[in-house]
PDB file of N, CA and C in Angstrom:
ATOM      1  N   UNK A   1       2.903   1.098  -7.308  1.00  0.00           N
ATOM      2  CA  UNK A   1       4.011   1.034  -6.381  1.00  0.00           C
ATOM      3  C   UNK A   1       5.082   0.092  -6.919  1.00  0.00           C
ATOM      4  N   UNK A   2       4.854  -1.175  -7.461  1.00  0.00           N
ATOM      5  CA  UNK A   2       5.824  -2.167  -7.830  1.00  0.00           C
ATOM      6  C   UNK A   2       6.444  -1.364  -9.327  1.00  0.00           C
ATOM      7  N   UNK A   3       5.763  -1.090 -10.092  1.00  0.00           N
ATOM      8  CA  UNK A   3       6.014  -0.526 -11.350  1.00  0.00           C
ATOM      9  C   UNK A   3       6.851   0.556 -11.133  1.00  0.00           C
ATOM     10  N   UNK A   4       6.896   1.609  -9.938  1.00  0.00           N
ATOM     11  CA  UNK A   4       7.659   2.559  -9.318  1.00  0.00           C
ATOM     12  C   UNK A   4       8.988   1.391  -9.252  1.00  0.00           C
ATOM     13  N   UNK A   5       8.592   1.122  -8.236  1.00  0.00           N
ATOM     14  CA  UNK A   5      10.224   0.314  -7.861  1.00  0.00           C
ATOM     15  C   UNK A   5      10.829  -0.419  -9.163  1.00  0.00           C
ATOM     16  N   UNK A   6      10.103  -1.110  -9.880  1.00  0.00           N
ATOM     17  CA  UNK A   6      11.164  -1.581 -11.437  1.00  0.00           C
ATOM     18  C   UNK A   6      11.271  -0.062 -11.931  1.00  0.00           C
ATOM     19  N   UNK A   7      10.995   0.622 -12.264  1.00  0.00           N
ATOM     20  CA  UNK A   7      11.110   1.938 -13.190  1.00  0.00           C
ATOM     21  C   UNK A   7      12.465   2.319 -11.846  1.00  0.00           C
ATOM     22  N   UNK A   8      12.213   2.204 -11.030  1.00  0.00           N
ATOM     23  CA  UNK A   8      13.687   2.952 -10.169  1.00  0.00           C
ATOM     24  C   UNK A   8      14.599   1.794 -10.373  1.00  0.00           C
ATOM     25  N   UNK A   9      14.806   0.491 -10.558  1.00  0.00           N
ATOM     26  CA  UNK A   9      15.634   0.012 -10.729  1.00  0.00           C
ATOM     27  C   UNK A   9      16.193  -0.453 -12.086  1.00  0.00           C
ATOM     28  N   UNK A  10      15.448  -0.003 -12.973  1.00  0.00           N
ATOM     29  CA  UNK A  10      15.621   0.295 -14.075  1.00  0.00           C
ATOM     30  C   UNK A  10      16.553   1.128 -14.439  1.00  0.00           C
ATOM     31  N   UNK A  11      16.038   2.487 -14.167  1.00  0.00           N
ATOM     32  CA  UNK A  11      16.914   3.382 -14.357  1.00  0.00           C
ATOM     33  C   UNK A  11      18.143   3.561 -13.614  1.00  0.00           C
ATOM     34  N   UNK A  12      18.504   2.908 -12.633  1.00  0.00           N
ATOM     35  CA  UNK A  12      19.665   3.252 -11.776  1.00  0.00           C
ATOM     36  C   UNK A  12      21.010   2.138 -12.751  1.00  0.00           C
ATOM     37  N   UNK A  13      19.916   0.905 -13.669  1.00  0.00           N
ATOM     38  CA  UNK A  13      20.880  -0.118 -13.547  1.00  0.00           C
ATOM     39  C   UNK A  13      21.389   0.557 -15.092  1.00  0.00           C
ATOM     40  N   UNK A  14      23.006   0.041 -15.405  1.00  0.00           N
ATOM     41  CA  UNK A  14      23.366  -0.114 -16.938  1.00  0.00           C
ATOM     42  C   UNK A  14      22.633  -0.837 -18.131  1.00  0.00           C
ATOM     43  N   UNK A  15      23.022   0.149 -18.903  1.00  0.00           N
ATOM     44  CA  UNK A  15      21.746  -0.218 -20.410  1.00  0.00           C
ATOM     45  C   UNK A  15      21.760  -1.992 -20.604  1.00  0.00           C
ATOM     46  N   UNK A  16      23.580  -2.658 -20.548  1.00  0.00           N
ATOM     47  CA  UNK A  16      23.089  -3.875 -20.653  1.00  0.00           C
ATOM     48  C   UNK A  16      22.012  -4.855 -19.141  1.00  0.00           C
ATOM     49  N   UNK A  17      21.785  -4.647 -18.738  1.00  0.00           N
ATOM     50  CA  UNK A  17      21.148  -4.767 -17.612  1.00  0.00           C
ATOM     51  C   UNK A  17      19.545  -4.570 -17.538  1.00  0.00           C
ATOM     52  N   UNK A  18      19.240  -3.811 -18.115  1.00  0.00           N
ATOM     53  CA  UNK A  18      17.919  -3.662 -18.479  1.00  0.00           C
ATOM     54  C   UNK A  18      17.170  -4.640 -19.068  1.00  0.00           C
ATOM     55  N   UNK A  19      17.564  -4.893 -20.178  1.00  0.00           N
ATOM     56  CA  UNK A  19      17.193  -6.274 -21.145  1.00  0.00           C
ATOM     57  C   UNK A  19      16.904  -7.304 -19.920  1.00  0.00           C
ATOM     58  N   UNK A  20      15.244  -7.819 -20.261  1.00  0.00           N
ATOM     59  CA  UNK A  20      14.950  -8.833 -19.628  1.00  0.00           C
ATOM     60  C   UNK A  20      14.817 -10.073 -20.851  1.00  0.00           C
ATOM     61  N   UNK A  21      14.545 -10.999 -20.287  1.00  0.00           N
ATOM     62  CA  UNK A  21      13.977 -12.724 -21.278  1.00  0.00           C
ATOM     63  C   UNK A  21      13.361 -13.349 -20.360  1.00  0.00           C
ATOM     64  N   UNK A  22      11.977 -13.743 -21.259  1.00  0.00           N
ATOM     65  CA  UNK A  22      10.824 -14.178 -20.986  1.00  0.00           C
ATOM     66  C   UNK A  22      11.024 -15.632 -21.184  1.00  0.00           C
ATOM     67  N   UNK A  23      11.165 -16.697 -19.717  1.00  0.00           N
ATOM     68  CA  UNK A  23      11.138 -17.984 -19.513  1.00  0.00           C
ATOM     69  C   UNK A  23      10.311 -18.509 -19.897  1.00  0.00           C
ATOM     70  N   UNK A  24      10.795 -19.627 -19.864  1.00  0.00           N
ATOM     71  CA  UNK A  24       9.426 -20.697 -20.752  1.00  0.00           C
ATOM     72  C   UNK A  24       8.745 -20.875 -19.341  1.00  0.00           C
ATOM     73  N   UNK A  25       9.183 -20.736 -17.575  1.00  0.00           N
ATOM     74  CA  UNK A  25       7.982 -20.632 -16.674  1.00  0.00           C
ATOM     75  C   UNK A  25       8.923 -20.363 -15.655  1.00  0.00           C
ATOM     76  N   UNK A  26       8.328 -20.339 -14.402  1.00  0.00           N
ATOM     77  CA  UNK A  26       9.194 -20.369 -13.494  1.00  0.00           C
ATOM     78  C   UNK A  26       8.781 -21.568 -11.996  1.00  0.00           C
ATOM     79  N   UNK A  27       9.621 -21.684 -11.493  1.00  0.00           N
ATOM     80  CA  UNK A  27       9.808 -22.183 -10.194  1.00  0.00           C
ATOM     81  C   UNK A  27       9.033 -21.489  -8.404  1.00  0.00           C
ATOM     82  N   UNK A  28       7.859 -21.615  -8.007  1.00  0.00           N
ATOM     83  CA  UNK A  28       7.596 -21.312  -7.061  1.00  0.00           C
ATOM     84  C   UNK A  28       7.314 -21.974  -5.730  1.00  0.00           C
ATOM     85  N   UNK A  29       7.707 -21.266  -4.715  1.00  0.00           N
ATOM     86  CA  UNK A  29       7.856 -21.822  -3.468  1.00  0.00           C
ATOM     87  C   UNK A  29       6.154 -21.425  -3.054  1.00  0.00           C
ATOM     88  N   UNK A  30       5.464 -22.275  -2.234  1.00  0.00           N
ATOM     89  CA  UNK A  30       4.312 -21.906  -1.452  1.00  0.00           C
ATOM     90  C   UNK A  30       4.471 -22.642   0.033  1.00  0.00           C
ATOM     91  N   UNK A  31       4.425 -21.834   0.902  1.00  0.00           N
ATOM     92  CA  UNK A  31       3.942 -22.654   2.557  1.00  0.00           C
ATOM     93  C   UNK A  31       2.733 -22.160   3.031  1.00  0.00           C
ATOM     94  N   UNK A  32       2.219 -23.249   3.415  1.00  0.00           N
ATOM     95  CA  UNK A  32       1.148 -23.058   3.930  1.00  0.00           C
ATOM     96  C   UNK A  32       1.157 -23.336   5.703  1.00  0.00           C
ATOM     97  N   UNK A  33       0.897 -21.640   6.255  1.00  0.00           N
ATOM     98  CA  UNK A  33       1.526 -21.419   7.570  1.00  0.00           C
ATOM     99  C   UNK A  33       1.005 -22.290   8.663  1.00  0.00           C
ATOM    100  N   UNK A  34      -0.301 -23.010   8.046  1.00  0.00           N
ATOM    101  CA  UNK A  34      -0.948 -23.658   9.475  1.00  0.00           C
ATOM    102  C   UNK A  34      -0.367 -25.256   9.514  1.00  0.00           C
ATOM    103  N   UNK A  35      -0.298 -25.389   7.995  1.00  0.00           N
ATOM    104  CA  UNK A  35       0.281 -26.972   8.589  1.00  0.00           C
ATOM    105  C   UNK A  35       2.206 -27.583   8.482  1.00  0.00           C
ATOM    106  N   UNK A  36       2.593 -25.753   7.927  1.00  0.00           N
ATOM    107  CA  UNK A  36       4.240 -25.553   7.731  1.00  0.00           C
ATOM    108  C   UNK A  36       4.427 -26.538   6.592  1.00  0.00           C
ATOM    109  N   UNK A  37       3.867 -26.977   5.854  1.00  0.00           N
ATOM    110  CA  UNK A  37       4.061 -27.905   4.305  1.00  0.00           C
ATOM    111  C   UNK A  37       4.637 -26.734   3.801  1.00  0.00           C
ATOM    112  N   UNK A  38       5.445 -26.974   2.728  1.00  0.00           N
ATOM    113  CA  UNK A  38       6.145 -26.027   1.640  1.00  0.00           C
ATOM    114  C   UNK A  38       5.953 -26.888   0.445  1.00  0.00           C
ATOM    115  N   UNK A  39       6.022 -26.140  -0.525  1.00  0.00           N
ATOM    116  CA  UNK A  39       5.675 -27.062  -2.257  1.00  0.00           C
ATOM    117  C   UNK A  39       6.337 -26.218  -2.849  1.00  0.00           C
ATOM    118  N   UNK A  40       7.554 -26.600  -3.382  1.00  0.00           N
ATOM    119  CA  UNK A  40       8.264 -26.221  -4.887  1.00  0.00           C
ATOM    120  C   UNK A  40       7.061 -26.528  -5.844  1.00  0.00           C
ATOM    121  N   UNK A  41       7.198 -25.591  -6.713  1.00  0.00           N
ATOM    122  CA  UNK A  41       5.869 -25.758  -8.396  1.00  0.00           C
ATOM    123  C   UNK A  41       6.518 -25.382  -9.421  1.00  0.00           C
ATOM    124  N   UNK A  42       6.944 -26.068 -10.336  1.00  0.00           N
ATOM    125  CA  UNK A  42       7.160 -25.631 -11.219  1.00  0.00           C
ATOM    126  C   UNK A  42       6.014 -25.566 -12.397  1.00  0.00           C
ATOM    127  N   UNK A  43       5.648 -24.027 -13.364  1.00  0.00           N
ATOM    128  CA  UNK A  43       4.846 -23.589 -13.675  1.00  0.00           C
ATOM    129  C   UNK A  43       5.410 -22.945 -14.545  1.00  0.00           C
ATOM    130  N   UNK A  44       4.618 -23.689 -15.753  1.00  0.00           N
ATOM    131  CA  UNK A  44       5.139 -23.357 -17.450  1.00  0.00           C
ATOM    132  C   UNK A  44       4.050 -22.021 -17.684  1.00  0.00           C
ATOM    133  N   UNK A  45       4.605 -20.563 -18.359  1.00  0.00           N
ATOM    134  CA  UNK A  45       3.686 -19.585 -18.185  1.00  0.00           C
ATOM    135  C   UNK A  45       2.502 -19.843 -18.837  1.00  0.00           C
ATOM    136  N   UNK A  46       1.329 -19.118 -18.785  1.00  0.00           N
ATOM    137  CA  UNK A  46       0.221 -19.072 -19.184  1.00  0.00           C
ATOM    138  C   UNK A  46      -0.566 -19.896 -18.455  1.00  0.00           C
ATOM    139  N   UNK A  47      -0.269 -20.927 -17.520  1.00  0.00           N
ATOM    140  CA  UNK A  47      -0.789 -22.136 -16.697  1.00  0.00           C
ATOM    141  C   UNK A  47      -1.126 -21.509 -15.283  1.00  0.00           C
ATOM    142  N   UNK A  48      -1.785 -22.596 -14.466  1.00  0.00           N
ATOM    143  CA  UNK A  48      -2.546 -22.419 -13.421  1.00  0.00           C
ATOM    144  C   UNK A  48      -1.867 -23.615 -12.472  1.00  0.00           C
ATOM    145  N   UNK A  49      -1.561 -23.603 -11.578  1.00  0.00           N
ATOM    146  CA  UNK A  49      -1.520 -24.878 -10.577  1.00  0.00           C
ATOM    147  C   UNK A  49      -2.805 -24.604  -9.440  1.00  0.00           C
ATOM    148  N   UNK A  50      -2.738 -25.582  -8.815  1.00  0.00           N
ATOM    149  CA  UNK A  50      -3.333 -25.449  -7.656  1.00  0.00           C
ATOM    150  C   UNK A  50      -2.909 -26.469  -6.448  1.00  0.00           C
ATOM    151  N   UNK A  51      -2.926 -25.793  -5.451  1.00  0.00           N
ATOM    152  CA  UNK A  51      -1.864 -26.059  -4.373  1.00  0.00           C
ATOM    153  C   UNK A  51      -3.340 -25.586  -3.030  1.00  0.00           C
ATOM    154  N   UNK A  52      -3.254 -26.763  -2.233  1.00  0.00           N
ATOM    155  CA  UNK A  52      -3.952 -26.359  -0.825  1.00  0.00           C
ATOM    156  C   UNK A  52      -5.086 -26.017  -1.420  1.00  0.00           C
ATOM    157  N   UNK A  53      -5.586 -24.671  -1.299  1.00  0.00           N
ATOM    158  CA  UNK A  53      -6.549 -23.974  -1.210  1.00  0.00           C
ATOM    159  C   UNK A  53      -6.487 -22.633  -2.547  1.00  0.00           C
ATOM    160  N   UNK A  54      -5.295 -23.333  -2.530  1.00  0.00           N
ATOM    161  CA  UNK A  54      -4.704 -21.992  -3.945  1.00  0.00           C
ATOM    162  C   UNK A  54      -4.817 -22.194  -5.561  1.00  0.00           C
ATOM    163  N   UNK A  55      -5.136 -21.282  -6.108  1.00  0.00           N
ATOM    164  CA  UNK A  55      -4.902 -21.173  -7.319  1.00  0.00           C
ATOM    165  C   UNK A  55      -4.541 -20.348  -7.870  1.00  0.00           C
ATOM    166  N   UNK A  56      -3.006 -20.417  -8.735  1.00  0.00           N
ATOM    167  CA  UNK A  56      -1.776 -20.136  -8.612  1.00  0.00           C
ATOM    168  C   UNK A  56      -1.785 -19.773 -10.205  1.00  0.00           C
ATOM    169  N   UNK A  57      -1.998 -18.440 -11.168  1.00  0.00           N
ATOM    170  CA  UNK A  57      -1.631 -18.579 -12.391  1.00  0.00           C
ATOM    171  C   UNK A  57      -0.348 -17.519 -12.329  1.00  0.00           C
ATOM    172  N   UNK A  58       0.267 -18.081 -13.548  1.00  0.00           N
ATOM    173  CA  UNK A  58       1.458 -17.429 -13.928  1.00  0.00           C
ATOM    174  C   UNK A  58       1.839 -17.125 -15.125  1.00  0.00           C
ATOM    175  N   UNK A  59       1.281 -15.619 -14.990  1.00  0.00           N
ATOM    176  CA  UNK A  59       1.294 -15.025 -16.533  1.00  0.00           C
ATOM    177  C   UNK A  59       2.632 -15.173 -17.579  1.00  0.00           C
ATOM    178  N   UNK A  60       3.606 -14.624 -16.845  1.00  0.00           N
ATOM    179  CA  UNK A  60       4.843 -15.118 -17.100  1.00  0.00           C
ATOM    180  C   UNK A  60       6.453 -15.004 -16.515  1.00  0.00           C
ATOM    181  N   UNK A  61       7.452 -15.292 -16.383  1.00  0.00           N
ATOM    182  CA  UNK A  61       8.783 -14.912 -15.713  1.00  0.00           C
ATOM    183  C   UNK A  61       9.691 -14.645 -16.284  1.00  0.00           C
ATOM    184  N   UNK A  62      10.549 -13.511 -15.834  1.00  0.00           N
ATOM    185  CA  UNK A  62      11.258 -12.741 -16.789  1.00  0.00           C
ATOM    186  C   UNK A  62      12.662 -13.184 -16.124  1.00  0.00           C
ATOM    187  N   UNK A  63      13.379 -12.680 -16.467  1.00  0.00           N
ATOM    188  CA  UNK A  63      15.231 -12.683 -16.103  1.00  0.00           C
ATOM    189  C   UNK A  63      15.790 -11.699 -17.004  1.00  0.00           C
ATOM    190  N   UNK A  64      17.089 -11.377 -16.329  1.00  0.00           N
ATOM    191  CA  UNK A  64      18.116 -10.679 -16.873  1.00  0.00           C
ATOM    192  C   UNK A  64      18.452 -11.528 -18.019  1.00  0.00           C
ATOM    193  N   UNK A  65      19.035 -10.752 -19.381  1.00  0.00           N
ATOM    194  CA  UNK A  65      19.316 -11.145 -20.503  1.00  0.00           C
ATOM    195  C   UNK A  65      21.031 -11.419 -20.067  1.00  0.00           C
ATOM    196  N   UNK A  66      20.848 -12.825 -20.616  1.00  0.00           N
ATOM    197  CA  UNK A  66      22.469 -13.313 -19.986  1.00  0.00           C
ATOM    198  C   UNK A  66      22.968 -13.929 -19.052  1.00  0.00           C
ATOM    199  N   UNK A  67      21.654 -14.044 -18.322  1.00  0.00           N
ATOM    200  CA  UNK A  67      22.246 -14.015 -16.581  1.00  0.00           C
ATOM    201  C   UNK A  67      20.655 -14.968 -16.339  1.00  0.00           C
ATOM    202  N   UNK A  68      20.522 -16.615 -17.020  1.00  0.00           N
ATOM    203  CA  UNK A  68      19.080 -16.957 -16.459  1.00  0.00           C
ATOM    204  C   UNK A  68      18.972 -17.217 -14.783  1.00  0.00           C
ATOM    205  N   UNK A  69      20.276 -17.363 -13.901  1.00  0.00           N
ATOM    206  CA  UNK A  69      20.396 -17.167 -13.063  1.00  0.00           C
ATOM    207  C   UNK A  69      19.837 -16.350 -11.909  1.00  0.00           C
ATOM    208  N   UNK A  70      20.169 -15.170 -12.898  1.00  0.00           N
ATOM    209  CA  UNK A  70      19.655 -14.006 -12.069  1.00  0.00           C
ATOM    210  C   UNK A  70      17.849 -13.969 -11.500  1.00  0.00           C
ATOM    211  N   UNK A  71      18.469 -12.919 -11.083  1.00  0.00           N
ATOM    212  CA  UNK A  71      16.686 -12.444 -10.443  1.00  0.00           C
ATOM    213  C   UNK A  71      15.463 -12.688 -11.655  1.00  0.00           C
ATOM    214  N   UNK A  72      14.818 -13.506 -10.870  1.00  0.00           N
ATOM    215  CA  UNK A  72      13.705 -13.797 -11.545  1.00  0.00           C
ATOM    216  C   UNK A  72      12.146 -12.655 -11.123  1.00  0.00           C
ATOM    217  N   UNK A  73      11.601 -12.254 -11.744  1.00  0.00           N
ATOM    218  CA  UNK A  73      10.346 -11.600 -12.451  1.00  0.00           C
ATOM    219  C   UNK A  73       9.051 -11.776 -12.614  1.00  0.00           C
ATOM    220  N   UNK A  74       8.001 -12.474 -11.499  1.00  0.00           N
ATOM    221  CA  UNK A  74       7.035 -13.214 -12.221  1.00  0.00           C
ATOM    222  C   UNK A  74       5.894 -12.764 -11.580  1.00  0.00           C
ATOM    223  N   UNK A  75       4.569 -12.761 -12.332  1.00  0.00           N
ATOM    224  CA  UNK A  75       3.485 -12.300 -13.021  1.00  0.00           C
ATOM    225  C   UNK A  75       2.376 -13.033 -12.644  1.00  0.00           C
ATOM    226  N   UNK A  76       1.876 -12.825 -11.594  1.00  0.00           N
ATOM    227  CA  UNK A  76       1.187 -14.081 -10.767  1.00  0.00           C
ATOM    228  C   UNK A  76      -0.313 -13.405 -10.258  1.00  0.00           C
ATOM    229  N   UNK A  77      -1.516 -14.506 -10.425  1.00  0.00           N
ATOM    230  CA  UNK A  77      -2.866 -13.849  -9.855  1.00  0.00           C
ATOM    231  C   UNK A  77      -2.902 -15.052  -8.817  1.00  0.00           C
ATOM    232  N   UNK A  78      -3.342 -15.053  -8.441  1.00  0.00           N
ATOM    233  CA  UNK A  78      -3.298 -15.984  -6.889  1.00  0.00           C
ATOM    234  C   UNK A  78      -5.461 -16.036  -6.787  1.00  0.00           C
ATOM    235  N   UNK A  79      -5.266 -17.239  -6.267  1.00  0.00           N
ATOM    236  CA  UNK A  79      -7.119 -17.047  -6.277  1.00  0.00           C
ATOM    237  C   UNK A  79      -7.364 -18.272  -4.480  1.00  0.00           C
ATOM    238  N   UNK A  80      -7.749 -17.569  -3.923  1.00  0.00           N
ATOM    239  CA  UNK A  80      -8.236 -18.435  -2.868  1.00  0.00           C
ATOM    240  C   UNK A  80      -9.513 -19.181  -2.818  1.00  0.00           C
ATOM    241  N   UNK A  81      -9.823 -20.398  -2.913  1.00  0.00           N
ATOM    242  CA  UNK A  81     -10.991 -20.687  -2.757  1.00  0.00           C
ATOM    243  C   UNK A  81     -11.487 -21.233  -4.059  1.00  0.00           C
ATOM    244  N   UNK A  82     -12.796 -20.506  -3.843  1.00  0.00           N
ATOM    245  CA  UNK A  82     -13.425 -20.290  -5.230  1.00  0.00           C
ATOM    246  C   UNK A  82     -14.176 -18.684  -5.684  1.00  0.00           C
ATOM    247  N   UNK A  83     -12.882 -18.124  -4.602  1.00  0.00           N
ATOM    248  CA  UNK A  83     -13.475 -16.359  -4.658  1.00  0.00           C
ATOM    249  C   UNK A  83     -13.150 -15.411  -6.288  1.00  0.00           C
ATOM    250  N   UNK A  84     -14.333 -14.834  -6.741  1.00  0.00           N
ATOM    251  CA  UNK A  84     -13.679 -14.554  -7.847  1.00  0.00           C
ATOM    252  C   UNK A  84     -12.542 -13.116  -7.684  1.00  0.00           C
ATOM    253  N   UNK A  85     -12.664 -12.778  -6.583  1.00  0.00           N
ATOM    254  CA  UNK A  85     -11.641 -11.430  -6.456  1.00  0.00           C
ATOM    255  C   UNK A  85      -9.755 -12.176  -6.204  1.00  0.00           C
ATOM    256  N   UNK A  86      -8.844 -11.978  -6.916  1.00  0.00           N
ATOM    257  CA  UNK A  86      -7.872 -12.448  -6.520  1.00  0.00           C
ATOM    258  C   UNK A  86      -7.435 -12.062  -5.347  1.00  0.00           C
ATOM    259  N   UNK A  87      -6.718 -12.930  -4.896  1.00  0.00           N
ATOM    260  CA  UNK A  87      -6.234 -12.184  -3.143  1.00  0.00           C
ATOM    261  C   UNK A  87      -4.407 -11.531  -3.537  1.00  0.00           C
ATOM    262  N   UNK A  88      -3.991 -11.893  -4.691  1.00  0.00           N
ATOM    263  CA  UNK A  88      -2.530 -11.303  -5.413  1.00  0.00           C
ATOM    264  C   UNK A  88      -3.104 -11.399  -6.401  1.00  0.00           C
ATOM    265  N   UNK A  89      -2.280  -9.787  -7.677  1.00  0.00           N
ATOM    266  CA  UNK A  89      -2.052 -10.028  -9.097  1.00  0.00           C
ATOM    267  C   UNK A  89      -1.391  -8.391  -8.793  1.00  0.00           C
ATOM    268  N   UNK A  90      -0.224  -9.442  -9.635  1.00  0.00           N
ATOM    269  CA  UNK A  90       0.753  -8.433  -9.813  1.00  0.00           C
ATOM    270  C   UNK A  90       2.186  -9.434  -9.916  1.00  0.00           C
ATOM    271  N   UNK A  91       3.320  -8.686  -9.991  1.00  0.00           N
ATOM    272  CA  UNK A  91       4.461  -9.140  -9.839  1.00  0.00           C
ATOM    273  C   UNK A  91       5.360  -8.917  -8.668  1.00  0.00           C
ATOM    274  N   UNK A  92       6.132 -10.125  -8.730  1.00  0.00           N
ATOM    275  CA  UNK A  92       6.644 -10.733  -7.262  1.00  0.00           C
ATOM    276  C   UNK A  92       7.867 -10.980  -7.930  1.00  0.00           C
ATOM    277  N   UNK A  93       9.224 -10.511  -6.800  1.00  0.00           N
ATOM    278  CA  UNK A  93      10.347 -10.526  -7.645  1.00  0.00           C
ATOM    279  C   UNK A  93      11.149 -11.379  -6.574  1.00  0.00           C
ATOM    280  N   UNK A  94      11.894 -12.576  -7.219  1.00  0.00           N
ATOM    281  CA  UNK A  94      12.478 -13.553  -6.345  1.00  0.00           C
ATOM    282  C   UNK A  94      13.399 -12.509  -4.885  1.00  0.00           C
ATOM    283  N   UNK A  95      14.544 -11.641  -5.599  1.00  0.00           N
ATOM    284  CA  UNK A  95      15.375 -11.275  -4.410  1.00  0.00           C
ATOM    285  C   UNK A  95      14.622 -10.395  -3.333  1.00  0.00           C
ATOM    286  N   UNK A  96      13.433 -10.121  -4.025  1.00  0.00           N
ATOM    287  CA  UNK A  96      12.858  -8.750  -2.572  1.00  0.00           C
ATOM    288  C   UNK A  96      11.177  -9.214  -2.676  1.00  0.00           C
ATOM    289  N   UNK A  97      11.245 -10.740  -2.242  1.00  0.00           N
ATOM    290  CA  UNK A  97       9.892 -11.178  -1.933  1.00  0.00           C
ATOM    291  C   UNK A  97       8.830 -10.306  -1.281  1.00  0.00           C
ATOM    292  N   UNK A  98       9.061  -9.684  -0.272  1.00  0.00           N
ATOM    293  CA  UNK A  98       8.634  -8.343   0.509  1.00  0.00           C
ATOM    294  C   UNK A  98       7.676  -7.110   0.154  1.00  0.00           C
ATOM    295  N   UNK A  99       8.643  -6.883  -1.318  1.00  0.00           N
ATOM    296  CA  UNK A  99       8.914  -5.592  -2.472  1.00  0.00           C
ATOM    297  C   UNK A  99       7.346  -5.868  -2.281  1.00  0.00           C
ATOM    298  N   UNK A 100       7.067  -7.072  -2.886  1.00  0.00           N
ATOM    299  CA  UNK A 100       4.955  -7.023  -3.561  1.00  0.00           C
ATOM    300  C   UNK A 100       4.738  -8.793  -2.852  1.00  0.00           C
ATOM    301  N   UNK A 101       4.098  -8.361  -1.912  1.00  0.00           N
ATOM    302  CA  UNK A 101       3.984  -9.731  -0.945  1.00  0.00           C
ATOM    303  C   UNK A 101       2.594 -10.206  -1.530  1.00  0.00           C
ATOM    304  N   UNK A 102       2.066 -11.020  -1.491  1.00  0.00           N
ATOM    305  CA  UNK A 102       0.811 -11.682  -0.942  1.00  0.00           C
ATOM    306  C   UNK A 102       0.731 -11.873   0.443  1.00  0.00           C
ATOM    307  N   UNK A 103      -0.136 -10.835   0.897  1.00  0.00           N
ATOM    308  CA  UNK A 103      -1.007 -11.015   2.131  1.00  0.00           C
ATOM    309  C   UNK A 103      -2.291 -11.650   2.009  1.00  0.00           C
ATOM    310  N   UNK A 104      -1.471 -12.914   2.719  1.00  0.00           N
ATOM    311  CA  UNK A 104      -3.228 -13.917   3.203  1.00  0.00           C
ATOM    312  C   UNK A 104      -2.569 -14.426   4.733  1.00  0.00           C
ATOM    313  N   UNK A 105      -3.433 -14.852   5.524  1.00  0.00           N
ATOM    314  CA  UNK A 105      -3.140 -15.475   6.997  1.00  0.00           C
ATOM    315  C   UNK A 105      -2.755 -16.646   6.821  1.00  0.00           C
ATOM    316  N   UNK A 106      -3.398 -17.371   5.941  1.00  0.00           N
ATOM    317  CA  UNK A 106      -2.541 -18.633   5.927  1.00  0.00           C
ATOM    318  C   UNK A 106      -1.770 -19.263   4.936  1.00  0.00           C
ATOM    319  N   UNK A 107      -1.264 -18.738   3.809  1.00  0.00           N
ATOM    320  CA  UNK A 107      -0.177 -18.958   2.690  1.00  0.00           C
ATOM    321  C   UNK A 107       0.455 -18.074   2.263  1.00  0.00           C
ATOM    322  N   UNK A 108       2.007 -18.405   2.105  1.00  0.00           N
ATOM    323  CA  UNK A 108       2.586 -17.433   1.628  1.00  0.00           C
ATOM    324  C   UNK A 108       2.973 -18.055   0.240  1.00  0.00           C
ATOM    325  N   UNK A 109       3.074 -17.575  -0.795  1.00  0.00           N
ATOM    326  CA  UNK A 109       3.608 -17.724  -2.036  1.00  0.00           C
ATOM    327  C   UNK A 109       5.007 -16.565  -2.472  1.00  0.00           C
ATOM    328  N   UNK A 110       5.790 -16.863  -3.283  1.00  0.00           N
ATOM    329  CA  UNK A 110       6.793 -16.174  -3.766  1.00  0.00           C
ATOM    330  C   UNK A 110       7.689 -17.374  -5.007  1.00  0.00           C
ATOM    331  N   UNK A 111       8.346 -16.405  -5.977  1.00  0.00           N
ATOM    332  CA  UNK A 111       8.926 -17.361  -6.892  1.00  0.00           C
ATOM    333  C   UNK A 111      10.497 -17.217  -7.133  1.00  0.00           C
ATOM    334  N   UNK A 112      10.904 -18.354  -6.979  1.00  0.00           N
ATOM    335  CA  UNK A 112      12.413 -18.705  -6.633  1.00  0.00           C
ATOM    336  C   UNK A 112      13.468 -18.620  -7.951  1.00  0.00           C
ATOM    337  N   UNK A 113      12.897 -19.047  -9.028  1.00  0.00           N
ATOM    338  CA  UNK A 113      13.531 -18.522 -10.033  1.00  0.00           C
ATOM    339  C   UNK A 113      12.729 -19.095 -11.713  1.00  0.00           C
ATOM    340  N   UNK A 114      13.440 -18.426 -12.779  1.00  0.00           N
ATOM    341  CA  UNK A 114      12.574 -18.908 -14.114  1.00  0.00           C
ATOM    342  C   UNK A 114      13.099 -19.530 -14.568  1.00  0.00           C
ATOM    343  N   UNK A 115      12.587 -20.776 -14.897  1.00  0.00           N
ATOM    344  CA  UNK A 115      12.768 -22.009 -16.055  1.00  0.00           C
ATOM    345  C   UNK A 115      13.650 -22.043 -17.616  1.00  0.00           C
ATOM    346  N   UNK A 116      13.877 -22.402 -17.914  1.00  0.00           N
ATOM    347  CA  UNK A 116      14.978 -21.998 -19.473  1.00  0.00           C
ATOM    348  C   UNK A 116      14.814 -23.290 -20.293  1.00  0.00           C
ATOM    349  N   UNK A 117      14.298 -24.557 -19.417  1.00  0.00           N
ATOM    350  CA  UNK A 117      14.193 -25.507 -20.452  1.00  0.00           C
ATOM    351  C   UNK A 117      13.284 -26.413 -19.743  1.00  0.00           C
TER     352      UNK A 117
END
């Protein structure tokens, strides 16, 4: 389904537009709904944080070529606990958090943008 939606926004966008670049990490927001805490993370790729109850890897974050600004791209397994099934893996795209959510009852995760230095 997510791979649908980049392949449709792929193709709708201009050739220079396509071109992504792979951040040295990115920036993620987590709240955790029961006690309303929020944590900015910043997370160099290939690394793991852990936050609350979470463990947070981040394969890696992409951006528009040109534009590190832009919409960020990132590549995330999410682990609750000490469960070995992830509760997210996949990619989560800053402007359409929604697009590929993590559903859990009590944390939400999403990533705000990718790192450049």
């Amino acid at each position: 389904m997510i791979r649908a939606a980049l392949l449709a926004l792929t193709l709708a966008a201009p050739a220079a537009a396509q071109e992504a670049v792979t951040a040295q990490g990115a920036v993620l927001r987590v709240l955790d709904k029961q006690t309303g805490a929020v944590d900015d993370l910043t997370v160099p790729n290939g690394t793991a944080v852990e936050v609350g109850l979470l463990s947070i890897g981040l394969g890696e974050c992409r951006y528009p070529a040109g534009n590190p600004s832009g919409d960020a791209f990132a590549q995330l397994t999410i682990h609750y606990r000490d469960d070995a099934e992830p509760v997210f893996r996949g990619w989560m795209i800053a402007s359409s958090p929604a697009l590929s959510a993590m559903e859990h009852p009590r944390y939400d995760v999403w990533p705000l943008r990718c790192t450049t230095s």
